[in-house]
C-alpha atoms as a PDB file:
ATOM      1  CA  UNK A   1      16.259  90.041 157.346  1.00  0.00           C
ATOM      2  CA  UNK A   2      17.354  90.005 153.482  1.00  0.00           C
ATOM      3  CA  UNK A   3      18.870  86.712 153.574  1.00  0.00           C
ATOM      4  CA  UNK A   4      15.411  85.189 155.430  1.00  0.00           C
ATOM      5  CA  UNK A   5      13.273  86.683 152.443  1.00  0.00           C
ATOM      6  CA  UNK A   6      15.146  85.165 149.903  1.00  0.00           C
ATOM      7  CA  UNK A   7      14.486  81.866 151.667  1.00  0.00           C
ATOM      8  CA  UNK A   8      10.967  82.667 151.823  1.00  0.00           C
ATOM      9  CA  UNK A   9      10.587  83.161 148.182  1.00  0.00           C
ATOM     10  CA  UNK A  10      12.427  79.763 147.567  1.00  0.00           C
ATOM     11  CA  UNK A  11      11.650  76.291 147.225  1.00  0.00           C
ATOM     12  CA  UNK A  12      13.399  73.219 148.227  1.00  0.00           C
ATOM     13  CA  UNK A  13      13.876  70.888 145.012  1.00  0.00           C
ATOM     14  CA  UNK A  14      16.597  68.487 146.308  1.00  0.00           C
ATOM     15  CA  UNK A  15      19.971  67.510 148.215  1.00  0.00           C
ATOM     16  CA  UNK A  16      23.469  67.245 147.887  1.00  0.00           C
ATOM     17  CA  UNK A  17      25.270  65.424 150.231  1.00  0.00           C
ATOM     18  CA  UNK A  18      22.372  65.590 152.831  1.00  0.00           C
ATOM     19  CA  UNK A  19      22.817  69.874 152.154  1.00  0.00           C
ATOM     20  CA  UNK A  20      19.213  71.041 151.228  1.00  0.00           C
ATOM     21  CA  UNK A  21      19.119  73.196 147.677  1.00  0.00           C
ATOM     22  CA  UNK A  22      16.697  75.681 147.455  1.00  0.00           C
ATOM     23  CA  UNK A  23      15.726  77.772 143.824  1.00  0.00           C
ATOM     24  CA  UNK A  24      14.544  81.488 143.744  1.00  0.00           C
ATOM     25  CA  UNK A  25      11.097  81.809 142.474  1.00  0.00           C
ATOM     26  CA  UNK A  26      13.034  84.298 140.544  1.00  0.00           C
ATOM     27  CA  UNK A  27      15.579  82.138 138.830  1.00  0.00           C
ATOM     28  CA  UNK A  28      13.079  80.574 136.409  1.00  0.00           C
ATOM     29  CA  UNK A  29      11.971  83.935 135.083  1.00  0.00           C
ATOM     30  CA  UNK A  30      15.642  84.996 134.724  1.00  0.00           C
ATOM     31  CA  UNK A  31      16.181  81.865 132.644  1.00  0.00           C
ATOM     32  CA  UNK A  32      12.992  82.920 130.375  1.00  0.00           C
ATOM     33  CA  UNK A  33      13.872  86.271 130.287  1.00  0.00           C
ATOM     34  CA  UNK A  34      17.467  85.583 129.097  1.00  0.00           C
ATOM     35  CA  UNK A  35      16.776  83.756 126.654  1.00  0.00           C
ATOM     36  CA  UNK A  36      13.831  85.562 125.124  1.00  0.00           C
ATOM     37  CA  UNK A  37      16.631  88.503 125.085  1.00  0.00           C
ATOM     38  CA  UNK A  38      19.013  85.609 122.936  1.00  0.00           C
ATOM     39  CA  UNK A  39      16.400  85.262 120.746  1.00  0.00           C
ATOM     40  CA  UNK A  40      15.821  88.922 119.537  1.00  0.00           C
ATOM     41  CA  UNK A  41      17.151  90.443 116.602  1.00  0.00           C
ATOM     42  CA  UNK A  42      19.814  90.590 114.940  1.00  0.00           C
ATOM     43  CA  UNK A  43      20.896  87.490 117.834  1.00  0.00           C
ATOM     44  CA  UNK A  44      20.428  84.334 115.549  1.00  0.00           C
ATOM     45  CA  UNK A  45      18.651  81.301 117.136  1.00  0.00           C
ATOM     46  CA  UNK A  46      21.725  79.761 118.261  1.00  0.00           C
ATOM     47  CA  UNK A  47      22.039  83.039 120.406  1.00  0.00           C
ATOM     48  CA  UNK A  48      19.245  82.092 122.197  1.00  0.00           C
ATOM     49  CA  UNK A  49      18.983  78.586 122.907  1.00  0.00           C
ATOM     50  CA  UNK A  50      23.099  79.375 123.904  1.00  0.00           C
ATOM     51  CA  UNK A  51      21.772  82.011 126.627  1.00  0.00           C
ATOM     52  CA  UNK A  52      19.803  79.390 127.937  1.00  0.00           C
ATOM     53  CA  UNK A  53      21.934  76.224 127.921  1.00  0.00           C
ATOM     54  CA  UNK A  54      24.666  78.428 129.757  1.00  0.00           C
ATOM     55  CA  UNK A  55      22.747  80.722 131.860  1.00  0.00           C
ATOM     56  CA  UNK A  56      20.410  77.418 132.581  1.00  0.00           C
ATOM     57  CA  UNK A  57      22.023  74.042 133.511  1.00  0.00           C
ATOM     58  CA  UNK A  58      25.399  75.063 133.044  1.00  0.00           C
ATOM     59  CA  UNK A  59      25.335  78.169 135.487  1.00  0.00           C
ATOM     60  CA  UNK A  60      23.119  76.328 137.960  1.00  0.00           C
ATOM     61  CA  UNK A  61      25.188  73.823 137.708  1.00  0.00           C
ATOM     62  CA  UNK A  62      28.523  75.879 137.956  1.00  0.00           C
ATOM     63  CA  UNK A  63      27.071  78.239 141.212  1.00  0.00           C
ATOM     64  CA  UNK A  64      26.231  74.869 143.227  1.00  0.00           C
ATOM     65  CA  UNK A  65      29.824  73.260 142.803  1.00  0.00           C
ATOM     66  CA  UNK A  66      30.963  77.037 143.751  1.00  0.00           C
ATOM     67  CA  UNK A  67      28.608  76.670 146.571  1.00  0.00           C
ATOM     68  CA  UNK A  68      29.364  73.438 147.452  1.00  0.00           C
ATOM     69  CA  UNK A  69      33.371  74.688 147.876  1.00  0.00           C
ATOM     70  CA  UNK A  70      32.251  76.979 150.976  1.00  0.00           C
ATOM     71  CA  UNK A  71      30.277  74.228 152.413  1.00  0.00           C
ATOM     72  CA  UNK A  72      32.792  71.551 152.329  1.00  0.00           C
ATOM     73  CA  UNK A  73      35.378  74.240 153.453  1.00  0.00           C
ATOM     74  CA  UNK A  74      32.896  74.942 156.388  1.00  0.00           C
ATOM     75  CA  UNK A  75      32.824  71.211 157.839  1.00  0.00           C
ATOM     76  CA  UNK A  76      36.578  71.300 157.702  1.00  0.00           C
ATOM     77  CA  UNK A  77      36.416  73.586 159.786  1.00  0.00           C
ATOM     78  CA  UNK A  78      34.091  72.224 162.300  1.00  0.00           C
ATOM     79  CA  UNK A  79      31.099  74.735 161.215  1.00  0.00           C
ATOM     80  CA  UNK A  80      27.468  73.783 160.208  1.00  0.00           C
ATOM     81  CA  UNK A  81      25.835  73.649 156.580  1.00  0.00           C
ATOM     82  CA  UNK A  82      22.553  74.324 156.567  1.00  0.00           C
ATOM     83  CA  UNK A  83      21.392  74.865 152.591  1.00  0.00           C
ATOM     84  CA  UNK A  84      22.508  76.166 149.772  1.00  0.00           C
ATOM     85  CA  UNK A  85      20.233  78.499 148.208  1.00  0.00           C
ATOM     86  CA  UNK A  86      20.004  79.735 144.173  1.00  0.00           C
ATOM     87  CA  UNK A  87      18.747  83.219 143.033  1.00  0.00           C
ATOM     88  CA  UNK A  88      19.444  85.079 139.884  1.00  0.00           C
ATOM     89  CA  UNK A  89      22.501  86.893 141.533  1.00  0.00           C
ATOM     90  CA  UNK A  90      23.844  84.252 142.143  1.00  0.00           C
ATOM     91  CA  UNK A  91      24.194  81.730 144.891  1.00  0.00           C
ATOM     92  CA  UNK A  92      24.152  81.823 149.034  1.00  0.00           C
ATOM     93  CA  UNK A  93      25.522  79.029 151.227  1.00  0.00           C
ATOM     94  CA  UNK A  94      23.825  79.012 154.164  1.00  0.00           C
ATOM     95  CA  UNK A  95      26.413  78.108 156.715  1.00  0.00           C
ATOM     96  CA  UNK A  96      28.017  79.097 159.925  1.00  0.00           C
ATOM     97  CA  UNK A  97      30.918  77.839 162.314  1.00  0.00           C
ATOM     98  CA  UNK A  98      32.823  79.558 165.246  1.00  0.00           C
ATOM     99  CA  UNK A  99      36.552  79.667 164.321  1.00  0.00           C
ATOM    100  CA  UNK A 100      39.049  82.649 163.932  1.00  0.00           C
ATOM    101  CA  UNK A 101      39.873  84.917 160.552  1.00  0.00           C
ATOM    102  CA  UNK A 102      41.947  82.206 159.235  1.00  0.00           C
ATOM    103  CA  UNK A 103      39.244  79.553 159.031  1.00  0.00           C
ATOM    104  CA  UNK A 104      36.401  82.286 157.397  1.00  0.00           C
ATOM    105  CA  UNK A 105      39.330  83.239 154.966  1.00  0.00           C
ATOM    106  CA  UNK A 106      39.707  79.418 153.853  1.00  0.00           C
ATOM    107  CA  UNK A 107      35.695  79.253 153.678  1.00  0.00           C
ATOM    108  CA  UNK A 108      35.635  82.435 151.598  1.00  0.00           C
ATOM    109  CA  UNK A 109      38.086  81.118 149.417  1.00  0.00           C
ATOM    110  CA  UNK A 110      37.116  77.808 148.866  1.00  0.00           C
ATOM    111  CA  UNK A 111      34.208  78.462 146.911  1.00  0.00           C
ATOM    112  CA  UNK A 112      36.169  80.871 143.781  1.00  0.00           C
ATOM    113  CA  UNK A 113      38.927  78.166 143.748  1.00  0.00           C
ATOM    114  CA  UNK A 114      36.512  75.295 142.371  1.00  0.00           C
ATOM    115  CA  UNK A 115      36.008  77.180 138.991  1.00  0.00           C
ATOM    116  CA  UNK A 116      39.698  75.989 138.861  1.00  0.00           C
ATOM    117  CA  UNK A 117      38.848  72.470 138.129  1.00  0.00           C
ATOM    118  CA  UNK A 118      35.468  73.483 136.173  1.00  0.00           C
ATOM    119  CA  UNK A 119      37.258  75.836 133.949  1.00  0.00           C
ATOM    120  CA  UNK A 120      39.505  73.084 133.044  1.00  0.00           C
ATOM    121  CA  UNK A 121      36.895  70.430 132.266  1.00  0.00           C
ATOM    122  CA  UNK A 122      35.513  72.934 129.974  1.00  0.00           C
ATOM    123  CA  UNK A 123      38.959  73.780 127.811  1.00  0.00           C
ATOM    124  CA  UNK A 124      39.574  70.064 127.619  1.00  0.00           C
ATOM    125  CA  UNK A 125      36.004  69.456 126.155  1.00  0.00           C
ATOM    126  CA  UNK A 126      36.406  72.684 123.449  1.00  0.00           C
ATOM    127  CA  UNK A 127      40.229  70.708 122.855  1.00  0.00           C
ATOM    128  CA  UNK A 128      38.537  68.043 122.136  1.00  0.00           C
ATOM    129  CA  UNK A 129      35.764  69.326 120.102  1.00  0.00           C
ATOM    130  CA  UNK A 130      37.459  72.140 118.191  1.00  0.00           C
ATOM    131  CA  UNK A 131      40.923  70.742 117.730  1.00  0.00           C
ATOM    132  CA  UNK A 132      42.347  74.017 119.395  1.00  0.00           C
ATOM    133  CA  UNK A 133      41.590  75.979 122.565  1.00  0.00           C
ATOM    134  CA  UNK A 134      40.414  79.591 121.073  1.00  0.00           C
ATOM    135  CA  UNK A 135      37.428  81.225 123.221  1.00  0.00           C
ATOM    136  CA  UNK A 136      36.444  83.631 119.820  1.00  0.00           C
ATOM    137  CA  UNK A 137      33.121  82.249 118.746  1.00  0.00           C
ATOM    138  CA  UNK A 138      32.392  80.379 115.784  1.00  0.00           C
ATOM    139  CA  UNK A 139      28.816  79.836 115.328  1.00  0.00           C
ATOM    140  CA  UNK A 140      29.346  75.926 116.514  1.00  0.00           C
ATOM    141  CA  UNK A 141      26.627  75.285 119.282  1.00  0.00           C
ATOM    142  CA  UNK A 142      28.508  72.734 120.824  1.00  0.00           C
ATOM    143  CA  UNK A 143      32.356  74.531 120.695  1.00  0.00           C
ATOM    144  CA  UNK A 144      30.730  78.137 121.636  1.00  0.00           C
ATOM    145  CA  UNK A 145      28.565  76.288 124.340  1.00  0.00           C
ATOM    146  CA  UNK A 146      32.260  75.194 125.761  1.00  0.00           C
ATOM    147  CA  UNK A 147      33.278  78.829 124.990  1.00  0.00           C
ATOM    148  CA  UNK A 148      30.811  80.435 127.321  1.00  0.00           C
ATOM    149  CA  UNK A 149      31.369  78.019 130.285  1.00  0.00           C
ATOM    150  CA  UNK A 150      35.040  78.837 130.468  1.00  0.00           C
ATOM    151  CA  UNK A 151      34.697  82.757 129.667  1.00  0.00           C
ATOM    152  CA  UNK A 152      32.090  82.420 132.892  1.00  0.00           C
ATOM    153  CA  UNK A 153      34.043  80.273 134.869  1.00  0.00           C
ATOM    154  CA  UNK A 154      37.220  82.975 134.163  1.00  0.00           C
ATOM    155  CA  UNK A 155      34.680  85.857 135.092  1.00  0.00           C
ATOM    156  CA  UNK A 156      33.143  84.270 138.159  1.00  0.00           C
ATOM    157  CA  UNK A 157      36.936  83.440 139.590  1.00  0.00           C
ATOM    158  CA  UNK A 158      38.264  87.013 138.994  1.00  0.00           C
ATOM    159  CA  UNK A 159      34.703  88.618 140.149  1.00  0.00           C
ATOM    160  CA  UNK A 160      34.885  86.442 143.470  1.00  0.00           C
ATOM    161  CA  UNK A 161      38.645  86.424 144.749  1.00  0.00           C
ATOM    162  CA  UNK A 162      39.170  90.157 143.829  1.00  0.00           C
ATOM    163  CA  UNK A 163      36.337  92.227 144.216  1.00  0.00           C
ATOM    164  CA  UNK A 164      36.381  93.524 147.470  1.00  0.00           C
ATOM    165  CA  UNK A 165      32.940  94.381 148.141  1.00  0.00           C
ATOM    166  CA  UNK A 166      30.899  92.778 151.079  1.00  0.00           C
ATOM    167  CA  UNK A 167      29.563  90.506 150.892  1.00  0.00           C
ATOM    168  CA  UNK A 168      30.622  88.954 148.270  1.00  0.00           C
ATOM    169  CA  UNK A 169      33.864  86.242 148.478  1.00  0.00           C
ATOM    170  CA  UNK A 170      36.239  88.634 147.613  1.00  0.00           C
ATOM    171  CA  UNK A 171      34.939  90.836 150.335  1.00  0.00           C
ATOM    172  CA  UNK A 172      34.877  88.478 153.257  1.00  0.00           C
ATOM    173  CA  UNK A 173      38.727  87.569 151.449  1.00  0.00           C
ATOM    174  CA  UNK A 174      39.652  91.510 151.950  1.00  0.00           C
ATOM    175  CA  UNK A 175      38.115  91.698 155.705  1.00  0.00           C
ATOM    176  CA  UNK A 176      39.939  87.979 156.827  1.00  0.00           C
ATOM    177  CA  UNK A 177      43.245  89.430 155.515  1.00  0.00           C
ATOM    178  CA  UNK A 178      42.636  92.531 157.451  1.00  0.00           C
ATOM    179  CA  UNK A 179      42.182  90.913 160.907  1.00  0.00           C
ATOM    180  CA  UNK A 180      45.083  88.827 160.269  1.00  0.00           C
ATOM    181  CA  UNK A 181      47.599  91.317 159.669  1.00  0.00           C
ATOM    182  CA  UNK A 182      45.997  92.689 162.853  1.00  0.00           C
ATOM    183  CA  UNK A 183      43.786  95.891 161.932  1.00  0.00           C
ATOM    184  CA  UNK A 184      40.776  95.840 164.325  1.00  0.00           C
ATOM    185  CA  UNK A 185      37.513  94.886 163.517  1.00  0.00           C
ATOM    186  CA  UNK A 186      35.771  98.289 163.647  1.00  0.00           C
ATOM    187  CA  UNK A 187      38.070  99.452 161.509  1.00  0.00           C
ATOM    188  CA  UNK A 188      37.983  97.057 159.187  1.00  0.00           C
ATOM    189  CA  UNK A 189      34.642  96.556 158.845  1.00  0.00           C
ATOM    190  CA  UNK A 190      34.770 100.487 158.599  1.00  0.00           C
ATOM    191  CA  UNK A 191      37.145 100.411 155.364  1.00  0.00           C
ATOM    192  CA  UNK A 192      34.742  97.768 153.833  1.00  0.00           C
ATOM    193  CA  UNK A 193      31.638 100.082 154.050  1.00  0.00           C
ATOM    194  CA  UNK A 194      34.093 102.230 151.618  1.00  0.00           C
ATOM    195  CA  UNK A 195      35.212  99.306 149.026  1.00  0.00           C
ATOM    196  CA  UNK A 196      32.059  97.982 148.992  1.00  0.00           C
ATOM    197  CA  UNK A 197      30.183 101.232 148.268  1.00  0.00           C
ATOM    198  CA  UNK A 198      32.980 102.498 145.683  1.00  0.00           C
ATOM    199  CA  UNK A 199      33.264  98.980 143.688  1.00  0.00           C
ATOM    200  CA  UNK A 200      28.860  98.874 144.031  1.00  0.00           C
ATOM    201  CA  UNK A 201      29.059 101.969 142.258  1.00  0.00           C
ATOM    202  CA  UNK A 202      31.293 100.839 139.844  1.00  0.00           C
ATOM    203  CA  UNK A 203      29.322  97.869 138.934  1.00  0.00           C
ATOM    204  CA  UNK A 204      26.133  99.438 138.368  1.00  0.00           C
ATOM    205  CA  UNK A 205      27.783 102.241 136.207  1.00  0.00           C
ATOM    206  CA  UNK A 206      29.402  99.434 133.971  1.00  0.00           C
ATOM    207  CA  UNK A 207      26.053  97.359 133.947  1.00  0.00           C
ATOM    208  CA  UNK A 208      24.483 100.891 132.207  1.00  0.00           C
ATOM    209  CA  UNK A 209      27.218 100.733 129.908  1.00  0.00           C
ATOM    210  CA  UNK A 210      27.229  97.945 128.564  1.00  0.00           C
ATOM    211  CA  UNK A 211      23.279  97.168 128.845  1.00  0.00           C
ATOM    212  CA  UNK A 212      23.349  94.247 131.545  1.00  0.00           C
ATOM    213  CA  UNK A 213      20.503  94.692 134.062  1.00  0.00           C
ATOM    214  CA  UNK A 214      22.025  91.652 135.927  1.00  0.00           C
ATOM    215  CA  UNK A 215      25.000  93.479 136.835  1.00  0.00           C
ATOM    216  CA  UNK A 216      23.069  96.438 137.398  1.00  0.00           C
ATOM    217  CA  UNK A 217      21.530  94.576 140.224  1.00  0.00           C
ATOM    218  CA  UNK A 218      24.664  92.889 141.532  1.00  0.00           C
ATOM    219  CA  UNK A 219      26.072  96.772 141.962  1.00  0.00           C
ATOM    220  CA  UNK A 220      22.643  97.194 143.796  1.00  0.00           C
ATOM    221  CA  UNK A 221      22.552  94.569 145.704  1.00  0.00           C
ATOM    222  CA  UNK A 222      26.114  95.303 147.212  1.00  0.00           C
ATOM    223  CA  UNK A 223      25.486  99.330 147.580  1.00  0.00           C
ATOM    224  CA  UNK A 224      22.148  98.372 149.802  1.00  0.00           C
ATOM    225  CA  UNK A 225      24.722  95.512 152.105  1.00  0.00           C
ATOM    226  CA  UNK A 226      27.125  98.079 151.847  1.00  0.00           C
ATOM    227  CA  UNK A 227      24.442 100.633 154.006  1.00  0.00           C
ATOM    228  CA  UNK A 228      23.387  98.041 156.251  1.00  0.00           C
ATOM    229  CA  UNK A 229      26.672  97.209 157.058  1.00  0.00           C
ATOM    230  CA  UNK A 230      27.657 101.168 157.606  1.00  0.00           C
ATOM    231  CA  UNK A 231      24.685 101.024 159.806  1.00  0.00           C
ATOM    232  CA  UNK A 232      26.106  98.606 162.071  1.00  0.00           C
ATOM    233  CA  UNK A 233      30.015  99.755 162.180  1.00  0.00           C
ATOM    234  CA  UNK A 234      27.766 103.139 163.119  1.00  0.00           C
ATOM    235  CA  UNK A 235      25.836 101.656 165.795  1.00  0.00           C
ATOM    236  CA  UNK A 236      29.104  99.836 167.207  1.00  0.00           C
END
């Protein structure tokens, strides 16, 4: 399956709290390429070494805590963690439990709702750097580096609770709310085929205009779940 080649092309290079992480041999290139991109003109040097402080430590670090949300969220529900696994897209807890819509809906959720806490750690630290809280760069390393983290952290919240496109969070958010207010699974899983392949669309187009290939991919990435899941709903 997808999700067993990405493991395949991984490697294991710790734990947290006894959950194994695992990095995509593609998430080192993405750093490099990144910040090779920062680094070309008319970016300035701090352009580059920004791209890869933020898209580096700080968005490794910033995808595992959002990671680590659905895991926790999955033990309170009685479900199993298995790893957590890192790739350029993004990030994929590996977990699993057997409870109703309610308990995948507070799994689902858990994991935007930590860039709560992180996007606040970040304002106080550009407070306390640049006297004020104003997200318009400057051309201070340290105050822009604060900058990006909560501009990310704002993006990754919105992109995840309200995007409802499987399988990302905010897709497994839309389908949960379905079954609870009772709509049946075929059918819902038949309306997400539809949101999924409308919004992948949508990403992709905006990743052309505005010259991202990551988001290019994301919009990929979803359109090709979105078949495979159309596939299924098809096959019943």
């Amino acid at each position: 399956s997808f999700y067993k080649s990405l493991m395949d092309g991984s490697v294991e290079v710790g734990t947290l709290f006894g959950v194994p992480i695992c990095i995509h041999n593609l998430f080192p290139l993405f750093i490099v390429v990144t910040t090779i991109i920062g680094f070309i003109p008319p970016a300035s040097t701090e352009s580059g070494l920004l791209n890869f402080v933020v898209l580096g430590p700080i968005l490794f670090t910033t995808v595992l805590i959002h990671e680590g949300g659905h895991c926790w969220a999955t033990k309170l529900v009685g479900g199993d963690v298995h790893k957590i696994l890192l790739w350029p897209l993004g990030g994929l807890a590996y977990v699993g439990h057997s409870g109703d819509a309610a308990d995948d809906l507070k799994v689902s959720i858990a994991g935007p709702l930590t860039h709560i806490p992180q996007c606040l750690f970040w304002v106080i630290a550009l407070a306390m750097g640049a006297g004020s809280v104003n997200l318009t760069y400057t051309g201070d390393f340290a105050t822009d580096m604060c900058r990006a983290a909560v501009i990310m952290n704002i993006q990754l919240a919105l992109f995840n609770l309200f995007v409802p496109a499987f399988p990302l969070d905010g897709g497994r958010i839309f389908a949960d709310s379905m079954l609870l207010c009772g709509v049946p699974a075929v059918r819902a899983a038949g309306i997400m085929v539809g949101t999924s392949t409308v919004f992948g669309i949508a990403i992709v187009a905006l990743g052309f205009y505005f010259g991202q290939f990551i988001t290019i991919f994301v919009g990929g990435w979803v359109l090709t779940q979105a078949v495979d899941l159309g596939k299924l709903v098809k096959s019943g």
